[in-house]
C-alpha atoms as a PDB file:
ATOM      1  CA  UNK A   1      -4.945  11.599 -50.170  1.00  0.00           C
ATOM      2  CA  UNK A   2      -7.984  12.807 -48.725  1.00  0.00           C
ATOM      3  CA  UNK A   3     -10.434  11.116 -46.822  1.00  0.00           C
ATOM      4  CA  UNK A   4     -13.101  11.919 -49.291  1.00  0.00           C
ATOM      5  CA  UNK A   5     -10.577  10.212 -51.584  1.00  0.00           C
ATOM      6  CA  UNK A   6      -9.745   7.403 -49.707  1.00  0.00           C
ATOM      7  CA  UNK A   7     -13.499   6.168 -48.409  1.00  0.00           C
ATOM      8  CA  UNK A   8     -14.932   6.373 -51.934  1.00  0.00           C
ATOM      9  CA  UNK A   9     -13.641   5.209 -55.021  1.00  0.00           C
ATOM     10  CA  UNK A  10     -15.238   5.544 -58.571  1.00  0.00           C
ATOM     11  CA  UNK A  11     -15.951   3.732 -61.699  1.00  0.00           C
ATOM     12  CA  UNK A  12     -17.608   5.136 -64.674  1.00  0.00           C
ATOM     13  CA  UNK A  13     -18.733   3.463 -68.191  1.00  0.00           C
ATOM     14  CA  UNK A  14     -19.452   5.762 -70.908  1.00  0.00           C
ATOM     15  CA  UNK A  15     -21.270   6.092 -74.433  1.00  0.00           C
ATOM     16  CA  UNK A  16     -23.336   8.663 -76.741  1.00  0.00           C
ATOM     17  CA  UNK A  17     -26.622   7.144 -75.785  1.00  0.00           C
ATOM     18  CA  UNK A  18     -25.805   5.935 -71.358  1.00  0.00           C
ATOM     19  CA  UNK A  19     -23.275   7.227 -68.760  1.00  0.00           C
ATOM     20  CA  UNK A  20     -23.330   5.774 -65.098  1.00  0.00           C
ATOM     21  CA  UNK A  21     -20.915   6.576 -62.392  1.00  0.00           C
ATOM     22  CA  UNK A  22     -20.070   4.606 -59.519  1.00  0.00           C
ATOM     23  CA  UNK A  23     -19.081   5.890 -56.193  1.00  0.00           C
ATOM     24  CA  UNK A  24     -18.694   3.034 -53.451  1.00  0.00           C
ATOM     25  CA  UNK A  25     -18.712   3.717 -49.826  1.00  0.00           C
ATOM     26  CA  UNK A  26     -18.413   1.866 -46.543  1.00  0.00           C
ATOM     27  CA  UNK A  27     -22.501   1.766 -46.046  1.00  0.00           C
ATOM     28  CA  UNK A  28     -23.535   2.426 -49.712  1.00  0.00           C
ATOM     29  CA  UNK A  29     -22.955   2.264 -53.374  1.00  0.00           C
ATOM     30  CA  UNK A  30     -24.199   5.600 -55.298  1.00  0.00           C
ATOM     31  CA  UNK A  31     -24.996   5.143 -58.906  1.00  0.00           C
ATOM     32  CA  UNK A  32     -25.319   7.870 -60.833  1.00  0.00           C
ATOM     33  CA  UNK A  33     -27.274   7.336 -64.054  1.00  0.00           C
ATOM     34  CA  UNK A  34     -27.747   9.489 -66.868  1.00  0.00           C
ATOM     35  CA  UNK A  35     -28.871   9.074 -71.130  1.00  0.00           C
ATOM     36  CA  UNK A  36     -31.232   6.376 -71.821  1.00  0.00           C
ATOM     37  CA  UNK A  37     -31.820   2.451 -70.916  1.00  0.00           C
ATOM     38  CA  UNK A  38     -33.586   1.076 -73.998  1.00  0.00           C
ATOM     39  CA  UNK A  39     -32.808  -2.338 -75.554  1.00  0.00           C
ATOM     40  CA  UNK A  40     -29.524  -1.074 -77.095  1.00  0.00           C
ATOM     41  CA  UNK A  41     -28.199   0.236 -73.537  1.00  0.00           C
ATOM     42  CA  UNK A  42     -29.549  -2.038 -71.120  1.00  0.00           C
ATOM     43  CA  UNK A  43     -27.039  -4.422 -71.059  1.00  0.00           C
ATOM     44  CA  UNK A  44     -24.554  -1.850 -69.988  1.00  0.00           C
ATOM     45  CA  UNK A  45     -27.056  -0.637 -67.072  1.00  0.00           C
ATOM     46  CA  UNK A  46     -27.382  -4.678 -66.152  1.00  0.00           C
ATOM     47  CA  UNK A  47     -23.671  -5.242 -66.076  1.00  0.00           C
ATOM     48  CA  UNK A  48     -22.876  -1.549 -63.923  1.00  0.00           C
ATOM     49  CA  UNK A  49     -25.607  -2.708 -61.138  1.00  0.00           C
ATOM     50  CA  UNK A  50     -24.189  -6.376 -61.116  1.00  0.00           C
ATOM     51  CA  UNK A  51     -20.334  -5.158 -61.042  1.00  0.00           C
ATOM     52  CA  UNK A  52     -21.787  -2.963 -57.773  1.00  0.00           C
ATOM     53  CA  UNK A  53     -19.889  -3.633 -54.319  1.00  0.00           C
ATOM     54  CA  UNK A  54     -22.174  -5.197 -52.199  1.00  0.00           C
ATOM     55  CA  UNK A  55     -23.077  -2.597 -48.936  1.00  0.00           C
ATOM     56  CA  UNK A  56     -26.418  -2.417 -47.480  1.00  0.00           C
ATOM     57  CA  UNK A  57     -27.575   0.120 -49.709  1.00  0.00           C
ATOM     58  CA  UNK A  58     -27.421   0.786 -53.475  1.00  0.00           C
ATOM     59  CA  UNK A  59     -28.810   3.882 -54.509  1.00  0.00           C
ATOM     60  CA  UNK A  60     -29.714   4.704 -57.858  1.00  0.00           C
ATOM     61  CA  UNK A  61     -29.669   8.691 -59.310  1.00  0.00           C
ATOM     62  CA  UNK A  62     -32.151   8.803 -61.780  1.00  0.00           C
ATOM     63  CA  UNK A  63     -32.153  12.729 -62.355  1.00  0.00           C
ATOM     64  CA  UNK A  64     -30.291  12.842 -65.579  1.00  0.00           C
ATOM     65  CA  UNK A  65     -32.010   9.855 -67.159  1.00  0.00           C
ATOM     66  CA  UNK A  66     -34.095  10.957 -70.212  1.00  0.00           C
ATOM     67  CA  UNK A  67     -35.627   7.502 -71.192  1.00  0.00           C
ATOM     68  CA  UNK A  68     -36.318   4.174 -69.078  1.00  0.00           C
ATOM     69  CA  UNK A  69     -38.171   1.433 -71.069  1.00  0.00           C
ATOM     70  CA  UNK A  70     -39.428  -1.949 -70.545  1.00  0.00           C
ATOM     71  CA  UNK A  71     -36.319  -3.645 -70.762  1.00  0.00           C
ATOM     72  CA  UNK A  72     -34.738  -0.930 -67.842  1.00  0.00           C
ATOM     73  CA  UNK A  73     -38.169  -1.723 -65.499  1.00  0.00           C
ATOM     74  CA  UNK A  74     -37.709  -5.576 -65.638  1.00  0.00           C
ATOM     75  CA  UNK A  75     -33.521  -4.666 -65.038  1.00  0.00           C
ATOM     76  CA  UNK A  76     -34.163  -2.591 -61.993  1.00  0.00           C
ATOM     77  CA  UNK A  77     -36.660  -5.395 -60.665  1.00  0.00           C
ATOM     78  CA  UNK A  78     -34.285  -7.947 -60.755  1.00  0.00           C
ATOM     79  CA  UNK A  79     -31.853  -6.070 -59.544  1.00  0.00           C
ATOM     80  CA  UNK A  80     -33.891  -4.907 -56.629  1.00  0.00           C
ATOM     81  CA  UNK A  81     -34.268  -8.520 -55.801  1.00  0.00           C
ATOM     82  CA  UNK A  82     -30.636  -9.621 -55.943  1.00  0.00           C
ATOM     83  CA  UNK A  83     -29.688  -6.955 -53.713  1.00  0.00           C
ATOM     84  CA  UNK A  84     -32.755  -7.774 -51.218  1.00  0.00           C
ATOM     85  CA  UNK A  85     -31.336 -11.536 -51.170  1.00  0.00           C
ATOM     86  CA  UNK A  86     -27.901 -10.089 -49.881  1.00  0.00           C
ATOM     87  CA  UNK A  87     -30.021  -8.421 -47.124  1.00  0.00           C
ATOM     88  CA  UNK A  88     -29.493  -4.958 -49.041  1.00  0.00           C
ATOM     89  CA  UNK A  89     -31.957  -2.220 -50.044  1.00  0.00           C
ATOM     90  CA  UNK A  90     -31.875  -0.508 -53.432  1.00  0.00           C
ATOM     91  CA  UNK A  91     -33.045   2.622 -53.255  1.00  0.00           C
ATOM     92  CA  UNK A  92     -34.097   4.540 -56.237  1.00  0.00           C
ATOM     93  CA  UNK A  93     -33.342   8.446 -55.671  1.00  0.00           C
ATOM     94  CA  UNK A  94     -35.005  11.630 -57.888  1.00  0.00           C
ATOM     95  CA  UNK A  95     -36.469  10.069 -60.849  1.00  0.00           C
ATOM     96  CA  UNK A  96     -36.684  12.756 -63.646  1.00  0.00           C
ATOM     97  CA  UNK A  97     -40.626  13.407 -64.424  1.00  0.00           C
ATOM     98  CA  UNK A  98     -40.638  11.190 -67.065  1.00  0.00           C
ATOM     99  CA  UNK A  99     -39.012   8.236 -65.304  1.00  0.00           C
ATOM    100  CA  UNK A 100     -41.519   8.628 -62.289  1.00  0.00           C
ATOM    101  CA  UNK A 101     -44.168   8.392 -64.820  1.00  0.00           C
ATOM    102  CA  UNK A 102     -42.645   5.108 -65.644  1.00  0.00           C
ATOM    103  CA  UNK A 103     -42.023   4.037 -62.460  1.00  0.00           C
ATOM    104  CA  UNK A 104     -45.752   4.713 -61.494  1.00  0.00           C
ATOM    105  CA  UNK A 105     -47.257   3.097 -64.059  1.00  0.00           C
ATOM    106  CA  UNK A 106     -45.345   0.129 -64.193  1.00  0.00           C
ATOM    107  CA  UNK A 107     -46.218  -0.364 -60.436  1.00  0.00           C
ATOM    108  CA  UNK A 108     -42.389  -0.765 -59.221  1.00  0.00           C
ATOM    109  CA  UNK A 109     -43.465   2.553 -57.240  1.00  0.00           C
ATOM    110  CA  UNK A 110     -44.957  -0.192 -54.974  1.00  0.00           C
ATOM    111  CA  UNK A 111     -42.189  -2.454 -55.020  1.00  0.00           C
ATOM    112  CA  UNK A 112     -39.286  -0.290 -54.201  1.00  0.00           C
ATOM    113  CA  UNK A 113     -38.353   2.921 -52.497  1.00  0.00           C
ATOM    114  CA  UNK A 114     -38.462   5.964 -54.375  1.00  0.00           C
ATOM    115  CA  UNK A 115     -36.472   9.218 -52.898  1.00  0.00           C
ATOM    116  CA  UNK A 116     -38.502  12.435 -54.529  1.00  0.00           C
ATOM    117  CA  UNK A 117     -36.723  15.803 -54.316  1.00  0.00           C
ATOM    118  CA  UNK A 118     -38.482  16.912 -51.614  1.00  0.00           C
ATOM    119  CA  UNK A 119     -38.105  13.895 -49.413  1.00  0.00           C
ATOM    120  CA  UNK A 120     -33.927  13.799 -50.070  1.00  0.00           C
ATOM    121  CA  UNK A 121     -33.848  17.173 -49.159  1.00  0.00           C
ATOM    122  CA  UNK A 122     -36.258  16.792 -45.969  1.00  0.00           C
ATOM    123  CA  UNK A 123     -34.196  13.186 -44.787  1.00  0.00           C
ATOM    124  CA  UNK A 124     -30.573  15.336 -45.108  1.00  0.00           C
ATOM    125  CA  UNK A 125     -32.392  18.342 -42.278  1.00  0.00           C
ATOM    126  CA  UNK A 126     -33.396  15.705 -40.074  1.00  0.00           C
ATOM    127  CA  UNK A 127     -31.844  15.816 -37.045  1.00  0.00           C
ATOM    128  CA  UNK A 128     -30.069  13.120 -36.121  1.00  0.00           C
ATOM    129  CA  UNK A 129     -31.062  11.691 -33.088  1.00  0.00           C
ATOM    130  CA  UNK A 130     -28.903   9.254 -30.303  1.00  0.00           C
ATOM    131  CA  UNK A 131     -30.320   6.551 -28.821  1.00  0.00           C
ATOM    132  CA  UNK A 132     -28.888   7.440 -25.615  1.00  0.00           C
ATOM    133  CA  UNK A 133     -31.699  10.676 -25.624  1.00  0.00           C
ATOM    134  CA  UNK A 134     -34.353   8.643 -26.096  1.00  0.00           C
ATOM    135  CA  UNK A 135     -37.035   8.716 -23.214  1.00  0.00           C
ATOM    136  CA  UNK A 136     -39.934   5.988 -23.223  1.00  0.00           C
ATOM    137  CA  UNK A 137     -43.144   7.218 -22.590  1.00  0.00           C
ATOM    138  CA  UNK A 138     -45.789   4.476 -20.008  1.00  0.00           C
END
């Protein structure tokens, strides 16, 4: 087994309409979401961010997802609060243009922390710096 294969595992659920996939690592959960969340697939969306391991962060792949309505905004609000009362942080990464549109006007742009394109791909070139190089400036 490899050690990819051994630090992650991965759950999927499945229909016409919603597909997530689950992969669970020590620090963070990455949920991969993709269809629609409308009143007829919400409850599935619900149950898949409930079911997730608790680590200190959950992020949420919004790239593939075509449709978010009402019923998805108020599930990703409460679920942005249950994970914040575990001392978590759900992170919400590439929204597709029309979910970002949602997002904004809803407001939850303001609540929770949205990963753009452009800011995944500029937090991954970061260097990484120890604390150990670190100089305090008087």
């Amino acid at each position: 087994m490899s050690v990819v294969a051994a630090r992650f595992r991965c759950m999927e659920e499945h229909s016409d309409r919603f597909d997530v996939q689950v992969s669970v690592g020590d620090e963070r959960v990455l949920m991969r979401v993709a269809g629609e969340i409308d009143i007829a697939t919400v409850a599935a969306f619900r149950s898949a961010l409930w079911s997730a391991p608790a680590r200190p962060v959950l992020h949420v792949e919004l790239s593939q997802l075509r449709l978010l309505s009402a019923a998805g905004v108020r599930t990703l609000l409460a679920a942005h609060l249950r994970v914040r009362a575990r001392g978590g942080e759900l992170v919400l990464v590439d929204p597709s243009p029309v979910v970002a549109r949602v997002l904004r006007v809803s407001g939850l742009h303001r609540v929770m922390t949205i990963l753009e394109p452009a800011t995944v791909i500029e937090a991954a070139r970061r260097p990484v710096v120890a604390t150990t190089d670190l100089q305090l400036a008087a």
